[in-house]
PDB file of N, CA and C in Angstrom:
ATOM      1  N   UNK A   1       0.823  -1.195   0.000  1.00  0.00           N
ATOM      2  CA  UNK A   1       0.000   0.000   0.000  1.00  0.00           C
ATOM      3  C   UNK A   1       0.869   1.262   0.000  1.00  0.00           C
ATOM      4  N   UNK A   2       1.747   1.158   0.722  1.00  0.00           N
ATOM      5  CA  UNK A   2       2.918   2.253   0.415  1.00  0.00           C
ATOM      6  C   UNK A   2       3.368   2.669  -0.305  1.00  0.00           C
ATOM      7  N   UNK A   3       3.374   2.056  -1.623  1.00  0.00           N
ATOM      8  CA  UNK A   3       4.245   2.083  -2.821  1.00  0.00           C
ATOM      9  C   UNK A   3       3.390   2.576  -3.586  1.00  0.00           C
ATOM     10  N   UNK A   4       2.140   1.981  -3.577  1.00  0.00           N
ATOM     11  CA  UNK A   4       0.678   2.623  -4.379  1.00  0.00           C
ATOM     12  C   UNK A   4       0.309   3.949  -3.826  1.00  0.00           C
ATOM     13  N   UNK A   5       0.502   4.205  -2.909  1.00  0.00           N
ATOM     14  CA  UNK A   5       0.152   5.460  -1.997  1.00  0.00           C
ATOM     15  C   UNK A   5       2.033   6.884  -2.694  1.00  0.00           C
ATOM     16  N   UNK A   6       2.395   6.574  -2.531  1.00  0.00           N
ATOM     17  CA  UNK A   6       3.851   6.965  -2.907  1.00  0.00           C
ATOM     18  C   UNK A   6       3.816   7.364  -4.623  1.00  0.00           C
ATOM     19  N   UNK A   7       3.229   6.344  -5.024  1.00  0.00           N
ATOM     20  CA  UNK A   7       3.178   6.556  -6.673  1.00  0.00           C
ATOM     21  C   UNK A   7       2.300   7.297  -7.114  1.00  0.00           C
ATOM     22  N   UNK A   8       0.665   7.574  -6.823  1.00  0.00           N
ATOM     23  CA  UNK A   8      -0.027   8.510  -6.645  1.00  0.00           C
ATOM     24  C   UNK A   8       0.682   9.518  -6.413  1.00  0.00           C
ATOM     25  N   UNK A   9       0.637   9.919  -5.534  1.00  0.00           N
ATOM     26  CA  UNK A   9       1.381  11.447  -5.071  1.00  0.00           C
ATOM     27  C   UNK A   9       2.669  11.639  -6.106  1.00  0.00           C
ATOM     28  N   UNK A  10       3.382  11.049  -6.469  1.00  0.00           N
ATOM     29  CA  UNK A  10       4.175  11.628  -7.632  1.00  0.00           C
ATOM     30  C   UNK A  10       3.813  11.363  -8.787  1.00  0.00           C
ATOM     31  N   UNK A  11       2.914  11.264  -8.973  1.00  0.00           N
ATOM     32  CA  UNK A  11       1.712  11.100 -10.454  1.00  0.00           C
ATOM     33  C   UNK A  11       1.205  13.026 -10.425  1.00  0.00           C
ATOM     34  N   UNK A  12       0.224  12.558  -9.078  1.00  0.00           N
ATOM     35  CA  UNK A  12      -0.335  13.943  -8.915  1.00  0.00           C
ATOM     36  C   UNK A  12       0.633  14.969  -9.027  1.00  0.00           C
ATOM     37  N   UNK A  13       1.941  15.210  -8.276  1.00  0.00           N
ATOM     38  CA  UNK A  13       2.442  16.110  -8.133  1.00  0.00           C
ATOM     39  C   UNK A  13       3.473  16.636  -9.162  1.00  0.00           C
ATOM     40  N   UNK A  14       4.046  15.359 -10.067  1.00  0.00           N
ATOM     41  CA  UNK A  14       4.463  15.718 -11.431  1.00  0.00           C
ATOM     42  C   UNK A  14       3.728  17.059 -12.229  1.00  0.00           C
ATOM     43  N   UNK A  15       2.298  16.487 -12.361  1.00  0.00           N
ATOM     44  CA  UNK A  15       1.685  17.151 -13.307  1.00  0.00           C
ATOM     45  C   UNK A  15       0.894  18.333 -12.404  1.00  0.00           C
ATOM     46  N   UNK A  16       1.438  18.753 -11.511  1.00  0.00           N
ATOM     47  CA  UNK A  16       0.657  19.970 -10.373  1.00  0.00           C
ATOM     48  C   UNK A  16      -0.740  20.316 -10.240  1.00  0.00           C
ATOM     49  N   UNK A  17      -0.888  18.381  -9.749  1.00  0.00           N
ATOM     50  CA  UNK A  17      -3.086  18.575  -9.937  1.00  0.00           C
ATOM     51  C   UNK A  17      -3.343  18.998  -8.360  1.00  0.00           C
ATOM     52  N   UNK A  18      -2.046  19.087  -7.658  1.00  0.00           N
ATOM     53  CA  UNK A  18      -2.491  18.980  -6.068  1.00  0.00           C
ATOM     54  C   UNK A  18      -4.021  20.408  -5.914  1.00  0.00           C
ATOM     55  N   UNK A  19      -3.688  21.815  -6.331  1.00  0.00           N
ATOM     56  CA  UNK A  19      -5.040  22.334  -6.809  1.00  0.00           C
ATOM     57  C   UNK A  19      -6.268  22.468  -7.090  1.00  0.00           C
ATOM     58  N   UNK A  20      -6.163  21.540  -8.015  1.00  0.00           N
ATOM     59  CA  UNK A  20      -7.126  20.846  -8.693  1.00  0.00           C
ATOM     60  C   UNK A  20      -7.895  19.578  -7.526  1.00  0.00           C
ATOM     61  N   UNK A  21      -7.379  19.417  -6.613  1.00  0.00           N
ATOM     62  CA  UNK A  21      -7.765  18.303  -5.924  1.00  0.00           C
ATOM     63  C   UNK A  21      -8.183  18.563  -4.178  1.00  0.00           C
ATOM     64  N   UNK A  22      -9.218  19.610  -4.722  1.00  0.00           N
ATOM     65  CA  UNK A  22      -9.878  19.802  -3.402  1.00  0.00           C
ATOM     66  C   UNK A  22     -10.704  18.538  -3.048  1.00  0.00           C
ATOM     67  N   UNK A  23     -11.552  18.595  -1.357  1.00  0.00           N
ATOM     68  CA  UNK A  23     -11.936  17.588  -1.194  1.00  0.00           C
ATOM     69  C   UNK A  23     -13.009  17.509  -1.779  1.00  0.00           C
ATOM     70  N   UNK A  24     -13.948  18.424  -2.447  1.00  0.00           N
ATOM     71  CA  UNK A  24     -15.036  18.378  -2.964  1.00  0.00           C
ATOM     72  C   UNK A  24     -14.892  18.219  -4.473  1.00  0.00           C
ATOM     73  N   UNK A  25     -13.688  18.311  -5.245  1.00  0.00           N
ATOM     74  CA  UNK A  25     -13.616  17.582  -6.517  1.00  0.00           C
ATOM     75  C   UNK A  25     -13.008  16.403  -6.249  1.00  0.00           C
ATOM     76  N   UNK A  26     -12.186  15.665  -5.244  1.00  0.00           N
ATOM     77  CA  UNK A  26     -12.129  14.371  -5.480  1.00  0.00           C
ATOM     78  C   UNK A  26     -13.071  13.460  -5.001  1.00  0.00           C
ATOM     79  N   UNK A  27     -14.002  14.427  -3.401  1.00  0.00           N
ATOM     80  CA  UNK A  27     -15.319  13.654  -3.632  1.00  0.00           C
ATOM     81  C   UNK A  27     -15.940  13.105  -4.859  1.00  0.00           C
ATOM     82  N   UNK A  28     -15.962  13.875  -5.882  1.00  0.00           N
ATOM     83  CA  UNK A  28     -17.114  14.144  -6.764  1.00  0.00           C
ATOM     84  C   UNK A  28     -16.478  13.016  -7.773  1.00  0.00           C
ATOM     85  N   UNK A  29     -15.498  13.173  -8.325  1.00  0.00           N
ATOM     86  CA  UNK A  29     -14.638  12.302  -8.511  1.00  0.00           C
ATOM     87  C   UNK A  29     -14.732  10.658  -8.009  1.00  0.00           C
ATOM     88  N   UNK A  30     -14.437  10.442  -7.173  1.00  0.00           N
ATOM     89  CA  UNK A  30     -14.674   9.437  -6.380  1.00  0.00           C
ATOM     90  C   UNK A  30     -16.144   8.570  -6.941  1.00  0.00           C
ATOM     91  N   UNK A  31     -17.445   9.520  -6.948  1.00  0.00           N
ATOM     92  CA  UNK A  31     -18.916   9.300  -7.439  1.00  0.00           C
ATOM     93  C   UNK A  31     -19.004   9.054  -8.598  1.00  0.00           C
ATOM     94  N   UNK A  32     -18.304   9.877  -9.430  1.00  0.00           N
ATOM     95  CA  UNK A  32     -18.106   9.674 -10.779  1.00  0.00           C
ATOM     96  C   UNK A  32     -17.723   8.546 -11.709  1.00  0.00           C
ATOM     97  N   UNK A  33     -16.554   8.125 -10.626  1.00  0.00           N
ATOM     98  CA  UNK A  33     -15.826   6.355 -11.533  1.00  0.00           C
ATOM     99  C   UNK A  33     -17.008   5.671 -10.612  1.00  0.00           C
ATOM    100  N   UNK A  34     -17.249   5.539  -9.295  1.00  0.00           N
ATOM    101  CA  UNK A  34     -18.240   4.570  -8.707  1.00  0.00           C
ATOM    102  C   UNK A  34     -19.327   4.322  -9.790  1.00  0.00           C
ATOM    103  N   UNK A  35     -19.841   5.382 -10.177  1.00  0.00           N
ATOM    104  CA  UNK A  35     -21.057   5.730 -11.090  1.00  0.00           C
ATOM    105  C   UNK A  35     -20.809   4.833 -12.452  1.00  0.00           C
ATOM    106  N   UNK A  36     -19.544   5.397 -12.668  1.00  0.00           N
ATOM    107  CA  UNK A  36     -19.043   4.547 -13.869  1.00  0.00           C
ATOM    108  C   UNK A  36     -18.783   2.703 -14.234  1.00  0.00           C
ATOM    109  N   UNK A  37     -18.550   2.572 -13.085  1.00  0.00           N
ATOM    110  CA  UNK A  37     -18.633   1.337 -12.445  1.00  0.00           C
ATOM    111  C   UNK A  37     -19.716  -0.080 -12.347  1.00  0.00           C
ATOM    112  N   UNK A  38     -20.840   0.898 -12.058  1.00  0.00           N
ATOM    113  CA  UNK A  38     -22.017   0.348 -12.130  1.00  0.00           C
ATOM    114  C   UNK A  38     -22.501   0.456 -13.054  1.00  0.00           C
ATOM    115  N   UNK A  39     -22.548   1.152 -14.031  1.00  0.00           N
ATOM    116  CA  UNK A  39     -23.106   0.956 -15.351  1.00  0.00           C
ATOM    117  C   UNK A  39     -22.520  -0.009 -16.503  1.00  0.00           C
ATOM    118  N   UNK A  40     -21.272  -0.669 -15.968  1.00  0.00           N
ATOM    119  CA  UNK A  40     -21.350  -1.744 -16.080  1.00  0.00           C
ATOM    120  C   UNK A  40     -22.797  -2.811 -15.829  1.00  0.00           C
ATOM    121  N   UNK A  41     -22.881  -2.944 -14.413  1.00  0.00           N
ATOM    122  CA  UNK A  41     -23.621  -3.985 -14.300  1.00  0.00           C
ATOM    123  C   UNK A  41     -25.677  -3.355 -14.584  1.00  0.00           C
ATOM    124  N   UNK A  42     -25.624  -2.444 -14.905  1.00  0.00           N
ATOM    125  CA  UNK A  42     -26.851  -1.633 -14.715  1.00  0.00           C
ATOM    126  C   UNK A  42     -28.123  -2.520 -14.910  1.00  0.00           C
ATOM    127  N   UNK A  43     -28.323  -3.049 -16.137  1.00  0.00           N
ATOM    128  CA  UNK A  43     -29.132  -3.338 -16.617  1.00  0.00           C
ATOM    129  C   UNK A  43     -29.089  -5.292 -16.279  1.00  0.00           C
ATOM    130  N   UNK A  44     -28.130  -5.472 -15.586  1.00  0.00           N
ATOM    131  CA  UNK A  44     -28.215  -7.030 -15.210  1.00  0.00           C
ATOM    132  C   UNK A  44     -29.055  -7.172 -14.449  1.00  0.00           C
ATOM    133  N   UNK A  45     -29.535  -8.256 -14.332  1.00  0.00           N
ATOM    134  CA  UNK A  45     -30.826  -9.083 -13.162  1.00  0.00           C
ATOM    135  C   UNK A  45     -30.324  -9.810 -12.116  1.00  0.00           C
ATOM    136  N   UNK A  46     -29.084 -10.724 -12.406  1.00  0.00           N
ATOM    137  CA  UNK A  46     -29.178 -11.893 -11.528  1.00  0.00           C
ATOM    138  C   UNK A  46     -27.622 -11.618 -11.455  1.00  0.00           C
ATOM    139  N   UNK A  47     -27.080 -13.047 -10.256  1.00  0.00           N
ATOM    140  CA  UNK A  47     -25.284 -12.880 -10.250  1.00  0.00           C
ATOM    141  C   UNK A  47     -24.585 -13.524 -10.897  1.00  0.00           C
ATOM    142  N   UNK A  48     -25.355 -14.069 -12.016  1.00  0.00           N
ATOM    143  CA  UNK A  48     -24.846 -15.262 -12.434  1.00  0.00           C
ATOM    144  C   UNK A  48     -24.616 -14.078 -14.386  1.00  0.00           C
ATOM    145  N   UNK A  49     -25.410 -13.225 -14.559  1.00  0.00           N
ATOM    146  CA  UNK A  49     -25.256 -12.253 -15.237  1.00  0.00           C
ATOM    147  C   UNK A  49     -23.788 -11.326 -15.050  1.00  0.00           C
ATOM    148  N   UNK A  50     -23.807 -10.808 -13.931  1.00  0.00           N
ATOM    149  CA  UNK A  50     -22.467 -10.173 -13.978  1.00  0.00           C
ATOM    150  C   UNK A  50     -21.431 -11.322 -13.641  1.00  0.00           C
ATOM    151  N   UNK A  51     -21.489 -12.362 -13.320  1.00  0.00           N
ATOM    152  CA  UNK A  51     -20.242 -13.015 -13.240  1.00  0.00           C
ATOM    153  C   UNK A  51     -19.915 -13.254 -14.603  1.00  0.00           C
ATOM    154  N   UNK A  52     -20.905 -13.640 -15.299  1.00  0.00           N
ATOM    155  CA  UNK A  52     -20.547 -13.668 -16.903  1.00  0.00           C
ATOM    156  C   UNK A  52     -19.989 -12.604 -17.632  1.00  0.00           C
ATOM    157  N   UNK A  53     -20.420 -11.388 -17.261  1.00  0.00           N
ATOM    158  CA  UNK A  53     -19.753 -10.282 -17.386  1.00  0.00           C
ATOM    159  C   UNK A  53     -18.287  -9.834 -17.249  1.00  0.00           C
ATOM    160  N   UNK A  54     -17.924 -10.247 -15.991  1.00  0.00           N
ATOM    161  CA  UNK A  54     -16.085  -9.936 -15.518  1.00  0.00           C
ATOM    162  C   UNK A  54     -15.779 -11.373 -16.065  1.00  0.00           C
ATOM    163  N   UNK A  55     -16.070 -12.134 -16.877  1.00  0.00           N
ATOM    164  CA  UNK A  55     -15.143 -13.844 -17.445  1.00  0.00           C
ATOM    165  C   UNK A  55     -14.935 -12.478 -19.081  1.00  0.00           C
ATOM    166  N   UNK A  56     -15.781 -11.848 -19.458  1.00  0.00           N
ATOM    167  CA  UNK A  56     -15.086 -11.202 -20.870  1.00  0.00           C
ATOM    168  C   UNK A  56     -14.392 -10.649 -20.892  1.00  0.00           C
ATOM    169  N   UNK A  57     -13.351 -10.586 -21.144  1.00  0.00           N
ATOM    170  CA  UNK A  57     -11.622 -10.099 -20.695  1.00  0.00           C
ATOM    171  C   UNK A  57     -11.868  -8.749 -21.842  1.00  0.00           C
ATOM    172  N   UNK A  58     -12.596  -7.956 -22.077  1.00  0.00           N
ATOM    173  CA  UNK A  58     -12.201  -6.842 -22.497  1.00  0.00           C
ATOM    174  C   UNK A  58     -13.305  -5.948 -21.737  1.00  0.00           C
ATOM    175  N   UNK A  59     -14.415  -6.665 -21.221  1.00  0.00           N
ATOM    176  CA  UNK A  59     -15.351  -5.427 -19.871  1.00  0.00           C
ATOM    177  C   UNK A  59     -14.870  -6.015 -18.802  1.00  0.00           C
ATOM    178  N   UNK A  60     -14.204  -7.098 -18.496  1.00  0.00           N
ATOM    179  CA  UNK A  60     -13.184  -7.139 -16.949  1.00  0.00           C
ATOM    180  C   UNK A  60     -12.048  -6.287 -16.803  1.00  0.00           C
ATOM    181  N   UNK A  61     -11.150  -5.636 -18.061  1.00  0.00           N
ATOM    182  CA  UNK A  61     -10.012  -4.383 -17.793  1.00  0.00           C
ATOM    183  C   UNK A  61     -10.824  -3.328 -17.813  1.00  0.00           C
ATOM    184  N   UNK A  62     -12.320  -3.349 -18.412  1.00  0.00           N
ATOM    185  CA  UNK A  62     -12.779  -1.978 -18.311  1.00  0.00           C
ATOM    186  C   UNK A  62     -13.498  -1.518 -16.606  1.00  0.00           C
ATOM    187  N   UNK A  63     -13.509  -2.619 -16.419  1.00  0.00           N
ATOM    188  CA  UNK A  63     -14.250  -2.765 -14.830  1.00  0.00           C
ATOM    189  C   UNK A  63     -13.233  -2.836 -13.739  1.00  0.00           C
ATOM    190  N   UNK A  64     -12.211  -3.126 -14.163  1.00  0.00           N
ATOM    191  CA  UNK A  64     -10.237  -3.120 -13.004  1.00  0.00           C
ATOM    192  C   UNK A  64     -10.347  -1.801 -12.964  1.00  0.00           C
ATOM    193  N   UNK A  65     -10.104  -1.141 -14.375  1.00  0.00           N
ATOM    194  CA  UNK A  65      -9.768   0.192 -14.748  1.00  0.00           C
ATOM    195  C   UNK A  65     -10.814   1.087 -13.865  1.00  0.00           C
ATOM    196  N   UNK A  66     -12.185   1.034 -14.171  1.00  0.00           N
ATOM    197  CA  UNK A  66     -12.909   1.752 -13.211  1.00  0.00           C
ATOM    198  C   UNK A  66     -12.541   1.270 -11.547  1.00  0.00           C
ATOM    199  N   UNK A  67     -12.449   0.391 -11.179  1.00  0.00           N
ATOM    200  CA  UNK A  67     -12.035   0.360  -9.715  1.00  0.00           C
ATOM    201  C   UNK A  67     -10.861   0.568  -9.736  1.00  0.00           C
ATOM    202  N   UNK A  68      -9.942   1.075 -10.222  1.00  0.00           N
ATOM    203  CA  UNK A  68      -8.309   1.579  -9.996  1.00  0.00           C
ATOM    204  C   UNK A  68      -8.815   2.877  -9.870  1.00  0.00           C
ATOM    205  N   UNK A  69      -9.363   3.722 -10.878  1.00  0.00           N
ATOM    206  CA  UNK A  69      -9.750   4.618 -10.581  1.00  0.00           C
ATOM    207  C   UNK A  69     -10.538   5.672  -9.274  1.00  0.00           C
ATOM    208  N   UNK A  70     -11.473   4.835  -8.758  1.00  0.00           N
ATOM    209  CA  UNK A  70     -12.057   4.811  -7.498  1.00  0.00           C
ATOM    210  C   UNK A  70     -10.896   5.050  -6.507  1.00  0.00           C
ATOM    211  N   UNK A  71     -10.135   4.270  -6.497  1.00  0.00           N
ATOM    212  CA  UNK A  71      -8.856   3.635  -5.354  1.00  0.00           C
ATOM    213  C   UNK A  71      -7.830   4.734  -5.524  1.00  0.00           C
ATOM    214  N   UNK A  72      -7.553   4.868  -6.405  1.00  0.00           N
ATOM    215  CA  UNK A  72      -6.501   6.353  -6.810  1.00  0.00           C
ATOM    216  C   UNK A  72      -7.186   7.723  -6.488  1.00  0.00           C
ATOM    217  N   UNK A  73      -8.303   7.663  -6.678  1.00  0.00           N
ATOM    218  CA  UNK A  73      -9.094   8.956  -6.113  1.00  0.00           C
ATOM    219  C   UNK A  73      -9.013   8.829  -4.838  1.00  0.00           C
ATOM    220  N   UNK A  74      -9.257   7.610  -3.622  1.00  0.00           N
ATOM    221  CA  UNK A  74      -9.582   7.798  -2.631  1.00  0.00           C
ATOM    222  C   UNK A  74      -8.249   8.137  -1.589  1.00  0.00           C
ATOM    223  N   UNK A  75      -7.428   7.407  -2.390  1.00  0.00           N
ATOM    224  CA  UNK A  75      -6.001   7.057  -2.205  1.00  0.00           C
ATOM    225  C   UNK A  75      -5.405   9.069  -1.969  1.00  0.00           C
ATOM    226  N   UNK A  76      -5.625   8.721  -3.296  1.00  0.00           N
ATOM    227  CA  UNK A  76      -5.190  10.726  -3.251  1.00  0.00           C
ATOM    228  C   UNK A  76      -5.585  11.310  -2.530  1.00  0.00           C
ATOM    229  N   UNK A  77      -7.244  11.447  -1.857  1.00  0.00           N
ATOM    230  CA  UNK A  77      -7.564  12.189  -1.142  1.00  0.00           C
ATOM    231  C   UNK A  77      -6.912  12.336   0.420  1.00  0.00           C
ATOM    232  N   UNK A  78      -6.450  10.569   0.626  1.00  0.00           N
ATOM    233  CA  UNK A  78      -6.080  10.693   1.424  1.00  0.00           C
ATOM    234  C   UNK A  78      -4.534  11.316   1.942  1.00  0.00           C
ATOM    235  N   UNK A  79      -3.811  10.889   0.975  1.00  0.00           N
ATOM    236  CA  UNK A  79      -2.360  11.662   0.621  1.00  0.00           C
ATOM    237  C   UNK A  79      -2.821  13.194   1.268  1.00  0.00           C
ATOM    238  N   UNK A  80      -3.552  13.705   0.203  1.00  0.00           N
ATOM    239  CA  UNK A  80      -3.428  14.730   0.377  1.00  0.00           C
ATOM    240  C   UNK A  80      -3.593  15.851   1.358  1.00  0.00           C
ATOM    241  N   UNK A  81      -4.922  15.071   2.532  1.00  0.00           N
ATOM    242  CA  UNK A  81      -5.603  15.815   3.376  1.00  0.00           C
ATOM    243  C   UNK A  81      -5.288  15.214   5.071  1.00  0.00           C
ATOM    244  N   UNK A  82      -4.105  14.401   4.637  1.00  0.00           N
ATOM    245  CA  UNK A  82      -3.277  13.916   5.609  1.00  0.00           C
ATOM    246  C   UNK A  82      -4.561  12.343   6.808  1.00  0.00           C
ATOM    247  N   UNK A  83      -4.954  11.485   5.939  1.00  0.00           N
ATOM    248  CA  UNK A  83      -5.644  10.467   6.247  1.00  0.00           C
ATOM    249  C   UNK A  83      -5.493   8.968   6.386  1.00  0.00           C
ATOM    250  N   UNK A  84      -5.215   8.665   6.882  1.00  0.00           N
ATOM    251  CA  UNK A  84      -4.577   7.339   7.683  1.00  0.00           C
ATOM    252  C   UNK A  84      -5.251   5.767   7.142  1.00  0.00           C
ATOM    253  N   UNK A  85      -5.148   5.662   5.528  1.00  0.00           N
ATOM    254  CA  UNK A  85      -6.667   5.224   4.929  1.00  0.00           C
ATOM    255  C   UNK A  85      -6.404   3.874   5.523  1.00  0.00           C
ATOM    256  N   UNK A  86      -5.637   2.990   5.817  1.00  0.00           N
ATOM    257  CA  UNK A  86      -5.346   1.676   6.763  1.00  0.00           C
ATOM    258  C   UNK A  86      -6.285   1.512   7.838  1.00  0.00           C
ATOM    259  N   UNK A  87      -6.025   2.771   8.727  1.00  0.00           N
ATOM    260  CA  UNK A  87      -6.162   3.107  10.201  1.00  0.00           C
ATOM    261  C   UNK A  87      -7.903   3.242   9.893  1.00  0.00           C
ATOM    262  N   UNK A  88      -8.393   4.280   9.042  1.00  0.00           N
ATOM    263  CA  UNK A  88      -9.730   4.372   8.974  1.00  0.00           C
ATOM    264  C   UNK A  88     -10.811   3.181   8.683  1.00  0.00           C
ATOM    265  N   UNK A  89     -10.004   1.960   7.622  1.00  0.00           N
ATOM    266  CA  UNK A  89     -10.676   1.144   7.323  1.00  0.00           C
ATOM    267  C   UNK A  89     -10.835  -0.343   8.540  1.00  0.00           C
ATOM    268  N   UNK A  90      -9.277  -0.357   9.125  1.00  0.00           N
ATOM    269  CA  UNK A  90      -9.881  -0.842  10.284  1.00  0.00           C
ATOM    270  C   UNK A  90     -10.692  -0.336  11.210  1.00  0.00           C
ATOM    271  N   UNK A  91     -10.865   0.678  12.195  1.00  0.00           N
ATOM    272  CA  UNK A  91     -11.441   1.274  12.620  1.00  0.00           C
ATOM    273  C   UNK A  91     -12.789   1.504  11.812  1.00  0.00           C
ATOM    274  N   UNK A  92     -13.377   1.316  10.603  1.00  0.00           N
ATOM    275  CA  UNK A  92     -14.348   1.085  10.590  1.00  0.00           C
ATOM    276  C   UNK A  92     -15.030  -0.474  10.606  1.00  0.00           C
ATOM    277  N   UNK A  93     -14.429  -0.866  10.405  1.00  0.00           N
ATOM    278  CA  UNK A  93     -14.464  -2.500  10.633  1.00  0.00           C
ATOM    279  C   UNK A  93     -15.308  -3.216  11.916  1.00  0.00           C
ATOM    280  N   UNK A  94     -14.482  -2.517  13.048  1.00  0.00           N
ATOM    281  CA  UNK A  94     -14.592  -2.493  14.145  1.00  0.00           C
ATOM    282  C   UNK A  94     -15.779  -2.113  14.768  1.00  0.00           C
ATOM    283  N   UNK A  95     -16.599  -1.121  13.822  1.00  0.00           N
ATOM    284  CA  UNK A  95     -17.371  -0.186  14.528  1.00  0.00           C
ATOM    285  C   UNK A  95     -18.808  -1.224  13.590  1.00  0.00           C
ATOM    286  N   UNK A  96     -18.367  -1.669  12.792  1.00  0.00           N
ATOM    287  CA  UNK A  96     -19.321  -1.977  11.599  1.00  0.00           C
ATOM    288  C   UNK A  96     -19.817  -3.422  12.055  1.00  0.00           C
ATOM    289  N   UNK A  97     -18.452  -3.898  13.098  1.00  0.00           N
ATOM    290  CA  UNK A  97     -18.685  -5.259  13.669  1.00  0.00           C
ATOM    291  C   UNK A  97     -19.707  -5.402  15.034  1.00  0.00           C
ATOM    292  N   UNK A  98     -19.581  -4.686  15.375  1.00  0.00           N
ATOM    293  CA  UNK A  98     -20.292  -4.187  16.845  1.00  0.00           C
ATOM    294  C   UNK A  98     -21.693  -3.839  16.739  1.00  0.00           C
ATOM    295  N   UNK A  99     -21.859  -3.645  15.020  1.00  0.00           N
ATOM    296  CA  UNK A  99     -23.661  -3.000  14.888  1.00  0.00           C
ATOM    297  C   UNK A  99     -24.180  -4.318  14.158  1.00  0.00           C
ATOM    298  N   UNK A 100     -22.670  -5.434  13.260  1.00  0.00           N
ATOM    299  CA  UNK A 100     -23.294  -6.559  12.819  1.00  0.00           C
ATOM    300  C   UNK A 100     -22.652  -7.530  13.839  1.00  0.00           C
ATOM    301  N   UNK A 101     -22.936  -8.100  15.035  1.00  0.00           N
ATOM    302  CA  UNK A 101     -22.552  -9.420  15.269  1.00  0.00           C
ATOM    303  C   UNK A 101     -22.701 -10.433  14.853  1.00  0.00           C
ATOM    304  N   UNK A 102     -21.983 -11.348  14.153  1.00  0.00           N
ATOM    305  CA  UNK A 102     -22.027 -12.594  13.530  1.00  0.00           C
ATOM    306  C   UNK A 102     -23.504 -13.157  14.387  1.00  0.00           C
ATOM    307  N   UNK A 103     -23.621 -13.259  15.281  1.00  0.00           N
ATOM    308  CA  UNK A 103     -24.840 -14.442  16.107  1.00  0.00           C
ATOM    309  C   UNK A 103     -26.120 -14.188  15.368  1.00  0.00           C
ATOM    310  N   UNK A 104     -25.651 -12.450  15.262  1.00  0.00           N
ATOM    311  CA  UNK A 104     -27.456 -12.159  15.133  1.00  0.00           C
ATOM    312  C   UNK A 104     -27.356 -11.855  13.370  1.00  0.00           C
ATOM    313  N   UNK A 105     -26.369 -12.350  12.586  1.00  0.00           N
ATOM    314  CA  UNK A 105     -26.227 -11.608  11.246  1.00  0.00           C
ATOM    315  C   UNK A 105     -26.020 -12.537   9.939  1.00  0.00           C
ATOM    316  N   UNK A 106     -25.627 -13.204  10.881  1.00  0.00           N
ATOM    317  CA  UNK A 106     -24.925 -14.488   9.541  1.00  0.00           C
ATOM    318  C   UNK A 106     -25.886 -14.865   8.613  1.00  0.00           C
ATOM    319  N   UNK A 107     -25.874 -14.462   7.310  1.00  0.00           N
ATOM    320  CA  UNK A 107     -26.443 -15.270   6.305  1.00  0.00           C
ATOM    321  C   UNK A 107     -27.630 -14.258   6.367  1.00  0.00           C
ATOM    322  N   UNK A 108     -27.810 -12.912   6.217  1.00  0.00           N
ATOM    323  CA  UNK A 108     -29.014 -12.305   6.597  1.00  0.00           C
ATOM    324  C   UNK A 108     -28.376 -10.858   6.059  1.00  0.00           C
ATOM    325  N   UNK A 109     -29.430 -10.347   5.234  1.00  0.00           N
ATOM    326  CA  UNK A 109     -29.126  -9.219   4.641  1.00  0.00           C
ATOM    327  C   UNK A 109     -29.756  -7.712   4.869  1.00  0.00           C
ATOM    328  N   UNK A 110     -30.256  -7.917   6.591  1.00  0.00           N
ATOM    329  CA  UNK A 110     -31.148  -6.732   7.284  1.00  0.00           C
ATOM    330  C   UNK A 110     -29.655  -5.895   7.857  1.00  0.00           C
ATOM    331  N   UNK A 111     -30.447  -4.555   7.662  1.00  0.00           N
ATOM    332  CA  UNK A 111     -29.604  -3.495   8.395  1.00  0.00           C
ATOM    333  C   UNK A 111     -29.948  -3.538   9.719  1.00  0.00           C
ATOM    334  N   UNK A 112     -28.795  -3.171  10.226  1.00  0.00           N
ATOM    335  CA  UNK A 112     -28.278  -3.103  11.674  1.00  0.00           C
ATOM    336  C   UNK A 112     -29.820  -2.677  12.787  1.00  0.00           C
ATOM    337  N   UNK A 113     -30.079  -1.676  12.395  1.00  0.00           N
ATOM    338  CA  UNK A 113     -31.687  -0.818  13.196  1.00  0.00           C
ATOM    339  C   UNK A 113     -32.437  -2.463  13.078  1.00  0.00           C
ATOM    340  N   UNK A 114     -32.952  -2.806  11.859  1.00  0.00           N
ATOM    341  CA  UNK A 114     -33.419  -4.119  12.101  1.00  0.00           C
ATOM    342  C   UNK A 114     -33.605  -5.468  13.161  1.00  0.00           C
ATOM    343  N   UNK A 115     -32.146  -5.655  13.834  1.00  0.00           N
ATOM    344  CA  UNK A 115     -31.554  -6.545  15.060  1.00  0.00           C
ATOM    345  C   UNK A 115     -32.052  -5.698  16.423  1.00  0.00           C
ATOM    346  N   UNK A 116     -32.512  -4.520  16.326  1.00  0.00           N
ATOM    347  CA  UNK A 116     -32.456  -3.912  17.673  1.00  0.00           C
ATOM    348  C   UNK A 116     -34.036  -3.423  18.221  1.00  0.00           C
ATOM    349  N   UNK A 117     -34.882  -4.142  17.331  1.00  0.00           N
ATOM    350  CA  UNK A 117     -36.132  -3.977  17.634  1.00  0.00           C
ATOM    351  C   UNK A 117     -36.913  -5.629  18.326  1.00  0.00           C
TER     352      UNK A 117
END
């Protein structure tokens, strides 16, 4: 992750986008490839549809490519605005585990408010 995190930032900073890369354009950014992403799968029904989908090796680099993209945006943001993206994703983990406990969750696709009624 270091090296990916490291290479970003001298991507960005070669070409002097640091500017250009407030948090509200790489938010937006960020929405944009997500967005892009899914329109891949938009119009599919079932999982057995998009798995067929990522086996065609020319909309599976187009679908890497959109999630590299995502990851380099988020990546950057974090570079840039001094964010600990390791530290945040455990720490949400943690917090995400505590609202899903395995006992009451396994195999069950209700949100958290759901278990507490």
């Amino acid at each position: 992750m270091k090296n990916i995190k490291m290479e970003i930032r001298r991507f960005v900073k070669e070409r002097c986008w640091e500017k250009f890369h407030s948090p509200k354009n790489l938010s937006m950014s960020i929405a944009i490839e997500a967005a892009e992403l899914m329109e891949h799968f938009q119009w599919l029904d079932t999982v057995d549809q998009a798995k067929k989908l990522l086996k065609d090796k020319t909309k599976r680099v187009e679908i890497e490519d959109e999630l590299a993209d995502i990851a380099i945006y988020l990546l950057d943001f974090c570079n840039l605005y001094g964010i600990d993206f390791e530290k945040i994703i455990l720490n949400k983990l943690k917090k995400t585990e505590k609202r899903y406990p395995v006992k009451l969750v396994k195999g069950s696709i209700k949100k958290y408010t759901e278990y507490k009624k």
